[in-house]
N, C-alpha and C. Protein backbone atom coordinates (compact mmCIF):
# COMPACT_ATOMS: atom_id res chain seq x y z
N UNK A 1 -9.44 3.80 55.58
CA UNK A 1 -9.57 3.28 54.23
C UNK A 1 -10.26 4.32 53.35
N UNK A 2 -9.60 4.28 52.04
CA UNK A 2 -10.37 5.80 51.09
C UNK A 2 -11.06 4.63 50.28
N UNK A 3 -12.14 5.05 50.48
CA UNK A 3 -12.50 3.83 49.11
C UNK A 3 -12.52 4.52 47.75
N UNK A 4 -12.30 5.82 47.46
CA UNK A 4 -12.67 6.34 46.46
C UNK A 4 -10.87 5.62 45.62
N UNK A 5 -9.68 5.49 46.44
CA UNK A 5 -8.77 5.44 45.90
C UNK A 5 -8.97 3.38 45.66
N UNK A 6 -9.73 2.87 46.54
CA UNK A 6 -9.80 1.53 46.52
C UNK A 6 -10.43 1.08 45.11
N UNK A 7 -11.85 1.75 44.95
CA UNK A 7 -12.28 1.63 43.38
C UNK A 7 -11.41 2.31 42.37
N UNK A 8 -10.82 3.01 42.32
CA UNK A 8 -10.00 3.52 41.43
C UNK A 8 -8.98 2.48 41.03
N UNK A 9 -8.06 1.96 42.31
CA UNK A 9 -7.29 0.48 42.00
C UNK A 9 -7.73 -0.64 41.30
N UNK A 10 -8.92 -0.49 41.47
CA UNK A 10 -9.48 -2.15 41.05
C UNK A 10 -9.76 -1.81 39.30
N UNK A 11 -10.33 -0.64 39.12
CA UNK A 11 -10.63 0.19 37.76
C UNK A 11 -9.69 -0.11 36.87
N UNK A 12 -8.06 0.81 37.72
CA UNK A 12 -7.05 0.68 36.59
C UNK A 12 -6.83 -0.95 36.50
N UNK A 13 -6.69 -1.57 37.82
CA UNK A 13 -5.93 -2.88 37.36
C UNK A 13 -6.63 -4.21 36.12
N UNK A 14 -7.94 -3.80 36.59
CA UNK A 14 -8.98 -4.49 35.80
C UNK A 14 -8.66 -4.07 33.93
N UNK A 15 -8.56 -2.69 34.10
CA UNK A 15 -8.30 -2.10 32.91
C UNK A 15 -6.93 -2.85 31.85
N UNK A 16 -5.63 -2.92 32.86
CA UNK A 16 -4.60 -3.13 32.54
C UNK A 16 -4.79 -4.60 32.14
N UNK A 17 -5.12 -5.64 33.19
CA UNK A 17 -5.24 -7.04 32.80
C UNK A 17 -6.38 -7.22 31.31
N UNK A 18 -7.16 -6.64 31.14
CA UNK A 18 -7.77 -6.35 29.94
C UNK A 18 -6.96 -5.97 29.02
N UNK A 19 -6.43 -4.97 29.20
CA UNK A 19 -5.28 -5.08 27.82
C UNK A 19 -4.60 -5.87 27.57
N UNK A 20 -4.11 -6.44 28.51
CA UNK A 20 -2.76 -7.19 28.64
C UNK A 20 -3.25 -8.49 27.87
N UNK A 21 -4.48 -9.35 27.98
CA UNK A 21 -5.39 -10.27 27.56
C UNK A 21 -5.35 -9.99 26.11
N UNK A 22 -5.81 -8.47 25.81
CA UNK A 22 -5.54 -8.16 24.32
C UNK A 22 -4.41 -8.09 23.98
N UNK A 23 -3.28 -7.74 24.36
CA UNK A 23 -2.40 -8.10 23.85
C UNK A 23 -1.20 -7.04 23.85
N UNK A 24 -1.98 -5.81 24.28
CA UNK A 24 -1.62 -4.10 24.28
C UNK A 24 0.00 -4.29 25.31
N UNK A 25 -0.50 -4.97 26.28
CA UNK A 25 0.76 -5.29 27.39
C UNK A 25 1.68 -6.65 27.28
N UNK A 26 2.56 -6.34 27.85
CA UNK A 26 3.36 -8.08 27.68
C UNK A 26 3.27 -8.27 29.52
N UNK A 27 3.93 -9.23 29.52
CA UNK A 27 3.29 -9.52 31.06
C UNK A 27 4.29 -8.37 31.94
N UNK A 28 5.41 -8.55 31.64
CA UNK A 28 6.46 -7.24 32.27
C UNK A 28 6.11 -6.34 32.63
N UNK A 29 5.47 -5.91 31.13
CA UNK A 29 4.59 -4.44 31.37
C UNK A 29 3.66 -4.20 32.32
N UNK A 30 2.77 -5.49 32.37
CA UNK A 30 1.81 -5.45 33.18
C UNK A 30 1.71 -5.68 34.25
N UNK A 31 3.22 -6.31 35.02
CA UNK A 31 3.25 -6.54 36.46
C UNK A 31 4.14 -4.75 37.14
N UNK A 32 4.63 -4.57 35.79
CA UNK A 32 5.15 -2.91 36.50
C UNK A 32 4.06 -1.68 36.94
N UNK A 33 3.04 -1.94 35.51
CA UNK A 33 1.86 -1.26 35.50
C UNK A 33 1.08 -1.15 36.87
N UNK A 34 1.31 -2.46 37.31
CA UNK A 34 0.30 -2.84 38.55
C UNK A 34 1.13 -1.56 40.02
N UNK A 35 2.46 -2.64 39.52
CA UNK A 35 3.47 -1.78 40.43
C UNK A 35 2.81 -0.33 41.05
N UNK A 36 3.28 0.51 39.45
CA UNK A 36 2.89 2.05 39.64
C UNK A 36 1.13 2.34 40.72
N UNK A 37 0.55 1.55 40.00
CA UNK A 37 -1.24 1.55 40.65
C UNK A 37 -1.14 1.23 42.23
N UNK A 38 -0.30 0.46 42.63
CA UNK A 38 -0.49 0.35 44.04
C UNK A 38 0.31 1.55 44.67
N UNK A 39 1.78 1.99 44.23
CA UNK A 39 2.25 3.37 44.21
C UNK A 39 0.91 4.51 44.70
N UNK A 40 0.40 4.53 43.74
CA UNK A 40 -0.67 6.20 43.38
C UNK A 40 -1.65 5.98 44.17
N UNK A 41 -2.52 4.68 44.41
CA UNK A 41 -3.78 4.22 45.05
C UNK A 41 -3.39 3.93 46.23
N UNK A 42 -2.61 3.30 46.79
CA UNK A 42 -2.55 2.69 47.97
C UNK A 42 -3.60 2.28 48.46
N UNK A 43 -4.19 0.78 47.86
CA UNK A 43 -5.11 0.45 48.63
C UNK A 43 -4.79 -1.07 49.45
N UNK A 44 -5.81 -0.75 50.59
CA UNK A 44 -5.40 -0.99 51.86
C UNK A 44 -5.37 -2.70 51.39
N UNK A 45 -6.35 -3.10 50.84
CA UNK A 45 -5.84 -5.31 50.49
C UNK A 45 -4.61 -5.12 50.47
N UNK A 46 -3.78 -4.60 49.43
CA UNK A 46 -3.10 -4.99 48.74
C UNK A 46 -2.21 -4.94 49.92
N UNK A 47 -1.75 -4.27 51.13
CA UNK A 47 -1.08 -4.05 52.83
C UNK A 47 -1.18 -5.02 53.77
N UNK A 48 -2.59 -5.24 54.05
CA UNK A 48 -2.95 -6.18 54.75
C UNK A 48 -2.40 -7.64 54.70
């Protein structure tokens, strides 16, 4: 487990659902967004 890539996941996704709340994302956007983040991070919850 990298945790450096595990906090990084939680960072962007936290980030994204924050926008998305504002309004910046539509939900589409924001379930692709997520998409890409588990792509780049691979963190291990999201496997298990």
């Amino acid at each position: 487990m990298n945790v450096k890539s595990e906090i990084q996941y939680i960072l962007v996704t936290r980030t994204l659902e924050g926008m998305a709340q504002a309004g910046f994302l539509t939900a589409e956007e924001l379930n692709a967004a997520k998409r890409l983040a588990v792509e780049k991070y691979r963190p291990s919850a999201v496997w298990e």
